[in-house]
N, C-alpha and C. Protein backbone atom coordinates (compact mmCIF):
# COMPACT_ATOMS: atom_id res chain seq x y z
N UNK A 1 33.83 4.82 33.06
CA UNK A 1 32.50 4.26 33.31
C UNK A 1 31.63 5.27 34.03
N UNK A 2 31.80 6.20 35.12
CA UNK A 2 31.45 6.62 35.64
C UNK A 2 31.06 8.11 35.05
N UNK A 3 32.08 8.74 33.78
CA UNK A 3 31.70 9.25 32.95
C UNK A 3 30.56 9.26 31.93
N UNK A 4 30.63 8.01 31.30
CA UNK A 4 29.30 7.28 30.88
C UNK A 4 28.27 7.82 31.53
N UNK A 5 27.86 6.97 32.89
CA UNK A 5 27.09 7.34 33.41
C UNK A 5 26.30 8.59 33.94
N UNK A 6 27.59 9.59 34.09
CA UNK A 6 26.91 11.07 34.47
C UNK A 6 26.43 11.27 33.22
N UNK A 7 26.86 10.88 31.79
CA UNK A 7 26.41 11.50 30.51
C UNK A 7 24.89 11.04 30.25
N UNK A 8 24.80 10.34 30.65
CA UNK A 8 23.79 9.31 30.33
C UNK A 8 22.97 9.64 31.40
N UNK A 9 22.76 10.44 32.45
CA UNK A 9 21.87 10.72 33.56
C UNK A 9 21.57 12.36 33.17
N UNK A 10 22.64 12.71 32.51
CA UNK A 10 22.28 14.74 32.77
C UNK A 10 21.11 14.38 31.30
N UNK A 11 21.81 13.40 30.40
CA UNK A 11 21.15 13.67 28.80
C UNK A 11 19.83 13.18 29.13
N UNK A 12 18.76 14.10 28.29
CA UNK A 12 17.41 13.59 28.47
C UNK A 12 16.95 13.87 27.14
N UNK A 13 15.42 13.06 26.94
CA UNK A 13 14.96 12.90 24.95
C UNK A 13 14.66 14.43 24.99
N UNK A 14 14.56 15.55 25.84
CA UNK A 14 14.18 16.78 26.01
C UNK A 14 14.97 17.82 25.25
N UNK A 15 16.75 17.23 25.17
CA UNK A 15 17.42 17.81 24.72
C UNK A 15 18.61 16.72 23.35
N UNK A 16 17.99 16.85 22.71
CA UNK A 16 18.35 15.81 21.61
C UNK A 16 20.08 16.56 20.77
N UNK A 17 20.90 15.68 20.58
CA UNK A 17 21.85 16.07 19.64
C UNK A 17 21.65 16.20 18.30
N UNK A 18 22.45 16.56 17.35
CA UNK A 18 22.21 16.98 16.04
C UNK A 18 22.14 15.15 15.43
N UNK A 19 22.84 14.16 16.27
CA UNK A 19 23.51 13.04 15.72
C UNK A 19 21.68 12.30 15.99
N UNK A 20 21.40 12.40 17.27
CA UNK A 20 19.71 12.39 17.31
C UNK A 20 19.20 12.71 16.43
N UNK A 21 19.39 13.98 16.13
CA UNK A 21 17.75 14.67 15.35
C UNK A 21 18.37 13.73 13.66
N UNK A 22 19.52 13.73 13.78
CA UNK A 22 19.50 13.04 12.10
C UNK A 22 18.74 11.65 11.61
N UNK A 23 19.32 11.02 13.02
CA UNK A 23 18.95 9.35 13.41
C UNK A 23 17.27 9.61 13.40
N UNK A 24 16.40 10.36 13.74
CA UNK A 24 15.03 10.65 13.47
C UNK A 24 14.67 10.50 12.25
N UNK A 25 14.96 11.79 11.37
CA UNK A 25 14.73 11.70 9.81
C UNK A 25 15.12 11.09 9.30
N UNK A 26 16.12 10.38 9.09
CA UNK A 26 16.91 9.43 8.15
C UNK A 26 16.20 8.35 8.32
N UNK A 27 14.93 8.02 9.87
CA UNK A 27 14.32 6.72 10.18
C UNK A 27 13.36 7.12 9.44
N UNK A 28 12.71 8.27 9.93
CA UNK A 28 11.60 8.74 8.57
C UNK A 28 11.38 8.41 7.27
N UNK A 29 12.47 8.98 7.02
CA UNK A 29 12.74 9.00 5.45
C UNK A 29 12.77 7.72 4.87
N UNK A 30 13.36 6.30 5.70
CA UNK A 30 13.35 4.93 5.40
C UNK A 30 12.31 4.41 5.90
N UNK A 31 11.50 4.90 6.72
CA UNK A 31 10.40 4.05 7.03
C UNK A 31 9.00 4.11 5.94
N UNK A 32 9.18 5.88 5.16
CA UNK A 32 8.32 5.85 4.42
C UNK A 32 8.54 5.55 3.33
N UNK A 33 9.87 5.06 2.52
CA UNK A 33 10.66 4.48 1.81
C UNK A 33 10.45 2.60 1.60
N UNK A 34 10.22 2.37 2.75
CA UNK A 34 9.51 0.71 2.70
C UNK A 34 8.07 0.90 3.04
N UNK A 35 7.45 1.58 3.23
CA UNK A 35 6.00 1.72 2.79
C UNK A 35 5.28 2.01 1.68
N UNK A 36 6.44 2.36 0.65
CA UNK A 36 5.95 2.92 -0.66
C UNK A 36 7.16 1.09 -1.65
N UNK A 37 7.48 0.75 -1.16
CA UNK A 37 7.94 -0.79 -1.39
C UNK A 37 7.45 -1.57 -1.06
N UNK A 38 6.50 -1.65 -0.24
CA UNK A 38 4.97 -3.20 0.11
C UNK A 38 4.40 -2.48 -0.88
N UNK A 39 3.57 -1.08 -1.21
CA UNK A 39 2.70 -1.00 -1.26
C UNK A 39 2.44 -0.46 -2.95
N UNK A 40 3.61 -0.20 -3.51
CA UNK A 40 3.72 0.11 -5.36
C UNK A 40 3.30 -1.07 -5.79
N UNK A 41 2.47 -0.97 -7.26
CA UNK A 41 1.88 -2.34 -7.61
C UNK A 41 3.09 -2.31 -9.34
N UNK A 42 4.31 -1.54 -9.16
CA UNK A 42 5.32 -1.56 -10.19
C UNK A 42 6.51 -2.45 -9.77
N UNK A 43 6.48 -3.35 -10.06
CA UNK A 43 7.78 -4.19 -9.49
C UNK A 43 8.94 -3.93 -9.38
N UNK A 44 9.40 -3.18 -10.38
CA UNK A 44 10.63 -2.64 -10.62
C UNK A 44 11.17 -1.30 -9.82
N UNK A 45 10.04 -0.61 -9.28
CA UNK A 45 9.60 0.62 -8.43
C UNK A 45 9.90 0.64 -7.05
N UNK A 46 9.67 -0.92 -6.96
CA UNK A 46 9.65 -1.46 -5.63
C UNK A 46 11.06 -2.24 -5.12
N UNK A 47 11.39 -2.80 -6.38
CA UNK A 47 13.20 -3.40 -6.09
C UNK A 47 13.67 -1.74 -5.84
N UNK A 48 13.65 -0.72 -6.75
CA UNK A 48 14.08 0.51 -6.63
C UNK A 48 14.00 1.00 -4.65
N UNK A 49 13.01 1.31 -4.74
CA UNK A 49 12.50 1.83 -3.13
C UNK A 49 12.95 1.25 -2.68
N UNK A 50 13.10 -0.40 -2.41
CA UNK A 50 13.93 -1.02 -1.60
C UNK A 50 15.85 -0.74 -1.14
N UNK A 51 15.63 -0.54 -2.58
CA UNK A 51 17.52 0.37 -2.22
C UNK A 51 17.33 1.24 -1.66
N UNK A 52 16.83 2.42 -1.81
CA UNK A 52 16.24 3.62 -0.59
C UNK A 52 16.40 3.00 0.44
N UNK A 53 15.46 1.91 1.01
CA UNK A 53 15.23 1.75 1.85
C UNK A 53 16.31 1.23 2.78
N UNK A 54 17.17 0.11 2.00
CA UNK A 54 18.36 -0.72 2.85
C UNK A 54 19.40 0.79 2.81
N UNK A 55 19.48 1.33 2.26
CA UNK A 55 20.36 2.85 2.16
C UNK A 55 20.36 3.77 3.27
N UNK A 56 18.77 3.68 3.28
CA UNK A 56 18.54 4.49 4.35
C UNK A 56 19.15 3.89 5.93
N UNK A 57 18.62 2.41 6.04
CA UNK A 57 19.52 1.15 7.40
C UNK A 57 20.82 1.61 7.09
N UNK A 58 21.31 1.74 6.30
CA UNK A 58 22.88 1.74 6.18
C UNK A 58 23.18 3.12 6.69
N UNK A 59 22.58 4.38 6.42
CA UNK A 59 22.98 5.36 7.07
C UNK A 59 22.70 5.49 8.62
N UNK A 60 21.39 4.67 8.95
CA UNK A 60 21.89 4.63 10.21
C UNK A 60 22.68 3.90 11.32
N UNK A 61 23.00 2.86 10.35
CA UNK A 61 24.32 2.15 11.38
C UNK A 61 25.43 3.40 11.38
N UNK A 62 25.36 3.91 10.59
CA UNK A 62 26.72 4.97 10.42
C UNK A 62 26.50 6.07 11.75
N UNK A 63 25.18 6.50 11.89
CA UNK A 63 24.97 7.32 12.90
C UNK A 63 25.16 6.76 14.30
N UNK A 64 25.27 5.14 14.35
CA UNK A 64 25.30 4.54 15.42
C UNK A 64 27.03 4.02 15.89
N UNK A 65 27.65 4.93 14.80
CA UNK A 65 29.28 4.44 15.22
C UNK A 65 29.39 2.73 14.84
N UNK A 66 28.69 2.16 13.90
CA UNK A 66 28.54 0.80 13.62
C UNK A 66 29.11 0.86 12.30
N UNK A 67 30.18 1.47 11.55
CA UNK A 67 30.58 1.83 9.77
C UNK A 67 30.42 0.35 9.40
N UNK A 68 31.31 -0.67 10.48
CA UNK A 68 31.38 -1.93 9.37
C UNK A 68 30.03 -2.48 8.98
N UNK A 69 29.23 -2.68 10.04
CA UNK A 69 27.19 -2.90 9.50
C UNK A 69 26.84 -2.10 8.71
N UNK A 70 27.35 -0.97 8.38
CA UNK A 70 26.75 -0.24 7.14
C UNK A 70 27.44 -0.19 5.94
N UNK A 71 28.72 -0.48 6.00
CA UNK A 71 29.10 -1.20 4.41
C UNK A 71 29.08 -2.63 4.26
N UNK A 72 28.92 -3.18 5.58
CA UNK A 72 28.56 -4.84 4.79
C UNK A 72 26.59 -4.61 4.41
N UNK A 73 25.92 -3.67 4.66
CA UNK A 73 24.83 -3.28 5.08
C UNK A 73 24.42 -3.20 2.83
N UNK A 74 25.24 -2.10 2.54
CA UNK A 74 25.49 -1.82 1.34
C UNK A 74 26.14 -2.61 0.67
N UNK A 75 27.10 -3.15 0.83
CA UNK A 75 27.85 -4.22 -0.26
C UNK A 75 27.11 -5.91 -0.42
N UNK A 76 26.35 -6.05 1.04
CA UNK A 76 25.75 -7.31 0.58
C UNK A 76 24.66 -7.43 0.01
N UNK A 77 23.31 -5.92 0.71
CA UNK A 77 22.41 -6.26 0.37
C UNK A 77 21.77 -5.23 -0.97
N UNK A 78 22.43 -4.27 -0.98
CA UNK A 78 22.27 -3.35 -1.70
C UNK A 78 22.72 -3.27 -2.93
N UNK A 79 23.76 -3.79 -2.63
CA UNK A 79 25.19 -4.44 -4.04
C UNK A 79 24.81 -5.40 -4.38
N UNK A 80 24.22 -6.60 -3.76
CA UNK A 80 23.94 -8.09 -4.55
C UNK A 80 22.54 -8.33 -4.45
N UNK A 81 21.86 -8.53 -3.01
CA UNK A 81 20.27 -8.85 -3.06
C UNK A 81 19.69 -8.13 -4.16
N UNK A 82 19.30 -6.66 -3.77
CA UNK A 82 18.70 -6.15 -5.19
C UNK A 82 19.02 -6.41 -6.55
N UNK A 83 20.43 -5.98 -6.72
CA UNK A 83 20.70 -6.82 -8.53
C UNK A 83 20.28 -7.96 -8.71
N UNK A 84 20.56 -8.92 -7.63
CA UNK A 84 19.64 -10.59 -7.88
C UNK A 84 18.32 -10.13 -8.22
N UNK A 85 16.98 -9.50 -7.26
CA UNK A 85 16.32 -9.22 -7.61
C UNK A 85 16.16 -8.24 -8.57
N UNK A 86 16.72 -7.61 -8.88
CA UNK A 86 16.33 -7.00 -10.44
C UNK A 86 16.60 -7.80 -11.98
N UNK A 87 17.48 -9.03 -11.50
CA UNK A 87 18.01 -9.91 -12.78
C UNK A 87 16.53 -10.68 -12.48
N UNK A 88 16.42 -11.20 -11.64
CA UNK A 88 15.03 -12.22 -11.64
C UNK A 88 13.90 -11.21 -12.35
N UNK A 89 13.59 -10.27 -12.08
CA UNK A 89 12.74 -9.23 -12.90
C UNK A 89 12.98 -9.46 -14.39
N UNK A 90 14.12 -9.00 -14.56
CA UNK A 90 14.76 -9.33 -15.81
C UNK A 90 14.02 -10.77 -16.89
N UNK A 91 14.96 -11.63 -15.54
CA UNK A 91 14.46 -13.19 -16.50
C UNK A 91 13.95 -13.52 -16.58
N UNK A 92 12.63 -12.83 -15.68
CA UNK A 92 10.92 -13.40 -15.78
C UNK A 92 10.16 -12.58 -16.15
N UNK A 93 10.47 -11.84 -17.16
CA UNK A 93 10.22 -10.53 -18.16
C UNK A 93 9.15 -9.97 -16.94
N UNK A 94 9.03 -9.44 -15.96
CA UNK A 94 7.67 -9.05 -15.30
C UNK A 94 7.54 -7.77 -15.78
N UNK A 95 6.43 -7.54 -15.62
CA UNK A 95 5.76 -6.53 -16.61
C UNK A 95 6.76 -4.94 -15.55
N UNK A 96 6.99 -4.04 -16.90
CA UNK A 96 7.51 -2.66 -15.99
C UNK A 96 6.36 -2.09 -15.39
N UNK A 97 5.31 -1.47 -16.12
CA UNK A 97 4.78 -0.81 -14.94
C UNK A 97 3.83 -1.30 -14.65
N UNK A 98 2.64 -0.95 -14.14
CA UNK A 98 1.65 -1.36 -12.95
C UNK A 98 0.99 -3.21 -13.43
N UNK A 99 1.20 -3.94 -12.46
CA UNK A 99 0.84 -5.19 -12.84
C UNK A 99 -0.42 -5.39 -11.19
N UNK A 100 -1.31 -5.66 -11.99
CA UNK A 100 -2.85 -6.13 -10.74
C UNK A 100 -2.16 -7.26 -9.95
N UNK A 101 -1.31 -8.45 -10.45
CA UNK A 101 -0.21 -9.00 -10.04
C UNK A 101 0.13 -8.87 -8.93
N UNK A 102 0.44 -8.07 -8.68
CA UNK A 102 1.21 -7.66 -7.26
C UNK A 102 0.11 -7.23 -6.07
N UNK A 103 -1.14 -7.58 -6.11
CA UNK A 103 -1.67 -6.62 -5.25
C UNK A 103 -2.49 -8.30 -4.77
N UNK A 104 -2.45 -9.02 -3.98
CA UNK A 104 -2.95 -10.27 -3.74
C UNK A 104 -4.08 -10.32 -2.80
N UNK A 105 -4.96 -9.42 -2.58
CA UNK A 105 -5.83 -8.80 -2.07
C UNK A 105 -6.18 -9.47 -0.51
N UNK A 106 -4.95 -9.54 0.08
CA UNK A 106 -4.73 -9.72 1.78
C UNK A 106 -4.12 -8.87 2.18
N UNK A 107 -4.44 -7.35 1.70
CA UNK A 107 -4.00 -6.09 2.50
C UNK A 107 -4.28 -6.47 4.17
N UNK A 108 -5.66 -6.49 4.56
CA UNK A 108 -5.56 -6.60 5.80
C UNK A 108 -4.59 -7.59 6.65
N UNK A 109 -4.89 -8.91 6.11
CA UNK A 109 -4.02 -9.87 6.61
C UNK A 109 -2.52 -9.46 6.88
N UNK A 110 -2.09 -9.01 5.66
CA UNK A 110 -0.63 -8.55 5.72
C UNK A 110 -0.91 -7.19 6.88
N UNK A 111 -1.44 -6.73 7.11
CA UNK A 111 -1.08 -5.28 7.70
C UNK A 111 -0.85 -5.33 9.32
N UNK A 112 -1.81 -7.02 9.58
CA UNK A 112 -1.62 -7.38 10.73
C UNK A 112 -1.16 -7.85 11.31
N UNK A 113 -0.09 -9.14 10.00
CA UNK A 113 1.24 -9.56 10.73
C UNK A 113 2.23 -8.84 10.69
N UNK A 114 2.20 -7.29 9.87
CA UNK A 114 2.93 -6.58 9.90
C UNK A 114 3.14 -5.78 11.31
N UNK A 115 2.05 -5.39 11.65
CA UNK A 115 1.55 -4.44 12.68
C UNK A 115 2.11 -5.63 13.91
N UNK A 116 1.96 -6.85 13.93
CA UNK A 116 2.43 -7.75 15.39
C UNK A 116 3.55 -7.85 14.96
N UNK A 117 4.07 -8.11 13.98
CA UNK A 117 5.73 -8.39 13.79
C UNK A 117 6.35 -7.15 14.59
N UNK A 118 5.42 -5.84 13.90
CA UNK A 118 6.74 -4.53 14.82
C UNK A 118 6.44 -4.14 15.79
N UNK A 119 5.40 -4.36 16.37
CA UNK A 119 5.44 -4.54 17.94
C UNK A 119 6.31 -5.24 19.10
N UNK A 120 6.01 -6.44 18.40
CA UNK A 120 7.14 -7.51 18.73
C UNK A 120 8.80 -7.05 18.61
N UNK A 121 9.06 -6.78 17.75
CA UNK A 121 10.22 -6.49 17.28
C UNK A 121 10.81 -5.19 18.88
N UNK A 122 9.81 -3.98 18.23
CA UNK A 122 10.11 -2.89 19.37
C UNK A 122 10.14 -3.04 20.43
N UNK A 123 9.81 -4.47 21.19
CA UNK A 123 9.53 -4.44 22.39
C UNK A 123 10.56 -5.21 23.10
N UNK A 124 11.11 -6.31 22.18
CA UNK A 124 12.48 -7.04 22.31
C UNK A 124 13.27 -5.86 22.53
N UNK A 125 13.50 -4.84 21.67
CA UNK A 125 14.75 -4.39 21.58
C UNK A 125 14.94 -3.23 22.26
N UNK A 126 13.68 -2.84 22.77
CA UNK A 126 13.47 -2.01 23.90
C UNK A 126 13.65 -2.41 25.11
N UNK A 127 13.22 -3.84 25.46
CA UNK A 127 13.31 -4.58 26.75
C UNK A 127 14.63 -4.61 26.88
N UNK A 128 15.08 -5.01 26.02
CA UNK A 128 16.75 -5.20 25.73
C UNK A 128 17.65 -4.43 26.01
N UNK A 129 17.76 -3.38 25.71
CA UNK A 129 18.63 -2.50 25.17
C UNK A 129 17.87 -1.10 26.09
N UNK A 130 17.00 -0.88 27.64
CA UNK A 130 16.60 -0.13 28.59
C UNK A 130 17.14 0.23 28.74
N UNK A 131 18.18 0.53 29.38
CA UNK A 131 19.13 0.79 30.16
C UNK A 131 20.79 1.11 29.59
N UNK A 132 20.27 1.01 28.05
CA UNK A 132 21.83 0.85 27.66
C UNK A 132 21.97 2.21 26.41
N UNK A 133 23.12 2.79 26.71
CA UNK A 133 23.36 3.90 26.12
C UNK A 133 24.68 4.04 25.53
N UNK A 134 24.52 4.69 23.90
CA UNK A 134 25.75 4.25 23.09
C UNK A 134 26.44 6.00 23.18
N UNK A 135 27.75 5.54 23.64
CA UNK A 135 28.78 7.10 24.10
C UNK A 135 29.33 7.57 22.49
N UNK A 136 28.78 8.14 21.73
CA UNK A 136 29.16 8.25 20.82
C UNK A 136 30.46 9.17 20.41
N UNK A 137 30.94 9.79 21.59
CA UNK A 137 31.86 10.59 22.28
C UNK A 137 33.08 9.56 22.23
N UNK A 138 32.48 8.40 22.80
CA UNK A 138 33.75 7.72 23.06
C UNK A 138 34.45 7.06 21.84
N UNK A 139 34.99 5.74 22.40
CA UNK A 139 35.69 4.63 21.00
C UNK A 139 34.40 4.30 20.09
N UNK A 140 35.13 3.75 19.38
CA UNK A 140 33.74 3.37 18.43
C UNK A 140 33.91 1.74 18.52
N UNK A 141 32.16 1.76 18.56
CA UNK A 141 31.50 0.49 19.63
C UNK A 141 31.26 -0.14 18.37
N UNK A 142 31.56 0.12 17.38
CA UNK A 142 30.74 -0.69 15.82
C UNK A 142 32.30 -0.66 14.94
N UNK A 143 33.44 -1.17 15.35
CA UNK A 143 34.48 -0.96 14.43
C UNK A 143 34.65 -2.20 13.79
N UNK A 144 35.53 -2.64 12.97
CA UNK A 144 35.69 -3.94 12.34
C UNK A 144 36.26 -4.72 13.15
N UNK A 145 37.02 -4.40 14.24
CA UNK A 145 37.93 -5.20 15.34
C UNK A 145 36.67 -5.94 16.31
N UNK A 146 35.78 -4.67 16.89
CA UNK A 146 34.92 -5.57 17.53
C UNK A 146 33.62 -6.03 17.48
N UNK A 147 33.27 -5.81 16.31
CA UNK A 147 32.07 -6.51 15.00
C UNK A 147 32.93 -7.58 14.73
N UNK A 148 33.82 -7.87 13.91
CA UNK A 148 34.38 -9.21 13.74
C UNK A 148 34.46 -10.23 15.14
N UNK A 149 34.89 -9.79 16.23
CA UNK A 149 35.28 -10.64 17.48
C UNK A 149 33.73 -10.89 18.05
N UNK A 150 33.08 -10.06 18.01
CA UNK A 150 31.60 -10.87 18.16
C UNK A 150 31.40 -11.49 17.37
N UNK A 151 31.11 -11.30 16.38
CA UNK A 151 30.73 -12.32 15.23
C UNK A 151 30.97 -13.41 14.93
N UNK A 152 32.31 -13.65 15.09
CA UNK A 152 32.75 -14.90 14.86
C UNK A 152 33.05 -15.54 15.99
N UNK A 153 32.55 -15.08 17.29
CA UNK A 153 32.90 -15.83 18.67
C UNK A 153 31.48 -16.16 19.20
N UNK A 154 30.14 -15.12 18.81
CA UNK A 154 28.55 -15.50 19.37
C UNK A 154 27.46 -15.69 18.14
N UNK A 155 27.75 -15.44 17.10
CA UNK A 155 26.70 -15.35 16.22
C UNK A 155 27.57 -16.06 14.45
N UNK A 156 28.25 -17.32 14.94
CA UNK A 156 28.80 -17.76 13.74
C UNK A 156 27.96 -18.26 13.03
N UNK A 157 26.81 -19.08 13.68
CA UNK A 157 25.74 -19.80 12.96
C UNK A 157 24.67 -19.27 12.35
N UNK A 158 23.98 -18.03 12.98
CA UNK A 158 23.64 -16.79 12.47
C UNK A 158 23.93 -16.21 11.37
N UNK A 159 24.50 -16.20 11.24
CA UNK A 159 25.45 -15.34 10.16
C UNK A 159 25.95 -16.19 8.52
N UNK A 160 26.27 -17.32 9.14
CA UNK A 160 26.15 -18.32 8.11
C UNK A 160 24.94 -18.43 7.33
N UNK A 161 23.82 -18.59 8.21
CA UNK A 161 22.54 -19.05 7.58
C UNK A 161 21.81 -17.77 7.00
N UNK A 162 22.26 -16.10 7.44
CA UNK A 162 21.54 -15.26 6.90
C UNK A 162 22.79 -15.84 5.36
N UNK A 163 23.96 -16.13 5.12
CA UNK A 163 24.67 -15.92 3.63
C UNK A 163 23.58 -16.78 2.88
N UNK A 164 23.43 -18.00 3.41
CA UNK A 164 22.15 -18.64 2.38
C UNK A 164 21.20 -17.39 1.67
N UNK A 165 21.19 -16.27 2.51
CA UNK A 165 20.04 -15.15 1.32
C UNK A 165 20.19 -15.36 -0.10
N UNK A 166 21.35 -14.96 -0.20
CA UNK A 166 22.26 -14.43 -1.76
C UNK A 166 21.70 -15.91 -2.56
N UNK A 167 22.72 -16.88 -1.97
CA UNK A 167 22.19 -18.29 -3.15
C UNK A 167 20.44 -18.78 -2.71
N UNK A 168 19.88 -18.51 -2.06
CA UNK A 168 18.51 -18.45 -2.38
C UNK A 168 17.92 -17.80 -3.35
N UNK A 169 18.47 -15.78 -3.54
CA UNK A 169 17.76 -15.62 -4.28
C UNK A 169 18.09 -15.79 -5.46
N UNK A 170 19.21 -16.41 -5.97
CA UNK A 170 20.12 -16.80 -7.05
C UNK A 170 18.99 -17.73 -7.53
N UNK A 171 19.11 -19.03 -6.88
CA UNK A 171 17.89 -20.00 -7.10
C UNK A 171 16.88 -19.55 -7.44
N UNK A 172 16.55 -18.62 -6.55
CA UNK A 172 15.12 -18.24 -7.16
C UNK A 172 14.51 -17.65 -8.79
N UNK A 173 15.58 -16.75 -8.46
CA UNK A 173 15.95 -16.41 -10.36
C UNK A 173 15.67 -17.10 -10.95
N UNK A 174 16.76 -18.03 -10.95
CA UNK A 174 16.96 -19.17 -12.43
C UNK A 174 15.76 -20.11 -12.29
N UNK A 175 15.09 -20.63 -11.54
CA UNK A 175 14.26 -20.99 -11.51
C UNK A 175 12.63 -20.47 -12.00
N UNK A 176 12.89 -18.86 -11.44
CA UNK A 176 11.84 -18.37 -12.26
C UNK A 176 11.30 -18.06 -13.54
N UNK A 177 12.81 -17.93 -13.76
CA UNK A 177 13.32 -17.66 -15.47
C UNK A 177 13.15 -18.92 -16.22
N UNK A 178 13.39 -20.04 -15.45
CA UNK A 178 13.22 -21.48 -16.28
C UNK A 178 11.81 -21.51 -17.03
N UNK A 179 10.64 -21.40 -15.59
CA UNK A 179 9.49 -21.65 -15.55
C UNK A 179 9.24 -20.84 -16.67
N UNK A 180 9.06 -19.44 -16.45
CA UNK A 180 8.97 -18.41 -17.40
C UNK A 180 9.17 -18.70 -19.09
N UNK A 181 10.28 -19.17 -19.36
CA UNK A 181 10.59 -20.19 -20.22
C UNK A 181 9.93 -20.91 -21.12
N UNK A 182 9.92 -22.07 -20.22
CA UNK A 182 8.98 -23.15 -20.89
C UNK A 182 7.76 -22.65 -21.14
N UNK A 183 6.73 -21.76 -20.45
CA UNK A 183 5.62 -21.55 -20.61
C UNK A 183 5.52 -20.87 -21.73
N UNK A 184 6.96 -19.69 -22.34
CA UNK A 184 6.39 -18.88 -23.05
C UNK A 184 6.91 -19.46 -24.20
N UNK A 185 7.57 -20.79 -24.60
CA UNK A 185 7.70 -22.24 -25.67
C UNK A 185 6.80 -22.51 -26.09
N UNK A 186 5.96 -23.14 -24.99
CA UNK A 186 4.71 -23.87 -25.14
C UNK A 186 3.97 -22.86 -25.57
N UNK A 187 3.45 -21.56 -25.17
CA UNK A 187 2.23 -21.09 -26.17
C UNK A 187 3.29 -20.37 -27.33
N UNK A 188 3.93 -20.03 -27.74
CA UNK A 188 4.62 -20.18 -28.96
C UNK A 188 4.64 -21.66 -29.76
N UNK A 189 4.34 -22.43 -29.54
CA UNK A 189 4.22 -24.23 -29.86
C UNK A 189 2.85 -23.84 -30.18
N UNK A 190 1.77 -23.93 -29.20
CA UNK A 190 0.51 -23.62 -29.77
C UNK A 190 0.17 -23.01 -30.96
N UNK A 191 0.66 -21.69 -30.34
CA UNK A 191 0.11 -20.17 -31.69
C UNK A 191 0.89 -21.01 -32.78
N UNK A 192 2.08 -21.61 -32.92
CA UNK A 192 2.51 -21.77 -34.47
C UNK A 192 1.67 -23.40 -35.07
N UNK A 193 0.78 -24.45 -34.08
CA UNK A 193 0.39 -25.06 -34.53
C UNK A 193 -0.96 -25.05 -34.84
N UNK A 194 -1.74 -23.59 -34.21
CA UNK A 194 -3.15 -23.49 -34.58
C UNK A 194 -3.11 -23.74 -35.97
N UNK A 195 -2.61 -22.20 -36.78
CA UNK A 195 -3.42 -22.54 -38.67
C UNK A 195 -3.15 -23.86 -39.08
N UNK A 196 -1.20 -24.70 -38.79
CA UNK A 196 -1.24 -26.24 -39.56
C UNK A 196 -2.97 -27.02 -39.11
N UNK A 197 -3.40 -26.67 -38.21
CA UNK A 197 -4.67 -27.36 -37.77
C UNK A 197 -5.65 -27.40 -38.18
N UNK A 198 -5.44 -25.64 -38.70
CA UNK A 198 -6.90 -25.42 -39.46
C UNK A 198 -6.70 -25.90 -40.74
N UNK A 199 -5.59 -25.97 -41.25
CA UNK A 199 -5.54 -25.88 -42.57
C UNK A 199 -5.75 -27.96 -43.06
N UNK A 200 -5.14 -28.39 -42.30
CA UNK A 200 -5.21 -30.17 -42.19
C UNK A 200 -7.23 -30.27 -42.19
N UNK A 201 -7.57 -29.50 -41.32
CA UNK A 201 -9.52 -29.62 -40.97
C UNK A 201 -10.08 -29.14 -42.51
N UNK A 202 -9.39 -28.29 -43.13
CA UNK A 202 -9.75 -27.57 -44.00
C UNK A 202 -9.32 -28.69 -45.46
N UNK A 203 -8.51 -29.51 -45.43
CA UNK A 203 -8.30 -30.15 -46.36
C UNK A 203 -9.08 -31.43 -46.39
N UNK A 204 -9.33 -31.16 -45.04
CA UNK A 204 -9.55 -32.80 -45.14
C UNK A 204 -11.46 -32.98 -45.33
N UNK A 205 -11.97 -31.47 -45.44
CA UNK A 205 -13.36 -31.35 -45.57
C UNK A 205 -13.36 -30.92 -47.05
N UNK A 206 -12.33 -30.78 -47.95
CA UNK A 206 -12.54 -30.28 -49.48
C UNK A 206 -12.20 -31.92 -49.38
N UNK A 207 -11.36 -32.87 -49.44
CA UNK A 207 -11.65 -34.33 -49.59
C UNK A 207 -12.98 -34.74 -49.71
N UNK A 208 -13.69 -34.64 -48.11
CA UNK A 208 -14.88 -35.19 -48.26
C UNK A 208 -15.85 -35.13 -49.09
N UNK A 209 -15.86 -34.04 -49.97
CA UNK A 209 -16.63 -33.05 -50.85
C UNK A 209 -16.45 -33.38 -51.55
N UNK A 210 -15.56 -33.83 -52.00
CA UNK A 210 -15.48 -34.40 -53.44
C UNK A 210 -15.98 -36.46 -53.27
C-alpha cells in the first residue's frame, strides 16, 4: 500500500508512460471514430464506424488491465449489437449510401444534450475516481476472478437489464422488417391494380358509347 502510494505521489501528468501516451490516442482515435458515426448520413457507414468505435473502448479496457471488459466489450457488443444492427439494415432494405433520412435536422438540439450528457458523465467519474490510481505494475485489477465477484455480488441487476440490449434490438429488427413489409405489399397491391382500373373505366366508357 504504501508502495502504491509513493508511486502515485513521485508520478505526475508531466511525465506520462508509454501505457499513457497509448490510452491518449487510442481515446482519440475512438472519439473521432463516434463523431464520424452521429454524424455520416450512410447508414451502413455508421453501423461500420460504430465497430471502430466499440473496438476502440475495447482496446482501452485492455490498457486499463480490465481484459475481461474488453472481450465481453467485443463479443457482446461488437459480435452481436452491430450484426443485429446490420441485419435490421438488411431487413428494412435502408438505402446504402447517403439517405437525407438520417439527418433529422435537430443538429443543435442533439449537440446539446450531447455536450450536457459529457459533462455530466466527466464529472461523475472524475469526482469519483480523484484520488484513485490504477498500479498497473501490480495484480491485475480487471481479471475474470474479480470482475465476476463484483458483478455478481453489486451490480446483478445492472447487468441483467443492460442483457435486455441484444433482445431489444432483435425486436427491433423484426419489427422493422415487418413494417417494411407490409408497406412494400401494399404499394405493390396498388401499382398492380392501377391499369385493371383503367382498363374497367375504359370499358365501361366504350359501353356508354355505344
Amino acid at each position: 500500500m504504501l508502495a502504491a502510494e509513493a508511486a502515485a505521489a513521485s508520478h505526475g501528468f508531466l511525465s506520462p508512460t508509454g501505457v499513457e501516451i497509448a490510452f491518449v490516442l487510442v481515446g482519440l482515435a475512438t472519439f473521432g471514430a463516434a463523431l464520424v458515426t452521429v454524424s455520416t448520413r450512410q447508414l451502413v457507414h455508421a453501423a461500420l464506424w460504430l465497430v471502430v468505435t466499440l473496438g476502440g473502448l475495447a482496446v482501452e479496457y485492455l490498457l486499463l488491465t480490465a481484459e475481461f471488459i474488453a472481450w465481453v466489450q467485443v463479443l457482446i457488443y461488437v459480435g452481436s449489437v452491430v450484426v443485429l444492427l446490420l441485419f435490421g439494415l438488411m431487413l428494412t432494405k435502408a438505402p446504402i449510401g447517403r439517405s437525407p433520412d438520417a439527418d433529422s435536422g435537430n443538429r443543435w438540439a442533439a449537440l446539446t444534450v450531447v455536450v450536457a450528457a459529457a459533462g455530466a458523465l466527466v464529472w461523475v467519474v472524475v469526482d469519483a475516481f480523484r484520488t484513485t490510481w490504477i498500479d498497473l505494475d501490480g495484480p491485475a485489477a480487471g481479471s475474470t476472478a474479480v470482475t465476476g465477484a463484483s458483478l455478481f455480488q453489486n451490480w446483478v441487476l445492472p447487468f441483467e437489464a443492460l442483457s435486455v440490449l441484444l433482445l431489444a434490438a432483435l425486436v427491433g429488427a423484426i419489427v422493422l422488417s415487418r413494417k417494411a413489409k407490409a408497406e412494400a405489399e401494399a404499394n405493390a397491391e396498388a401499382k398492380a391494380g392501377t391499369p385493371a382500373a383503367v382498363t374497367r373505366d375504359s370499358s365501361g366508357d366504350k359501353e356508354g358509347t355505344r
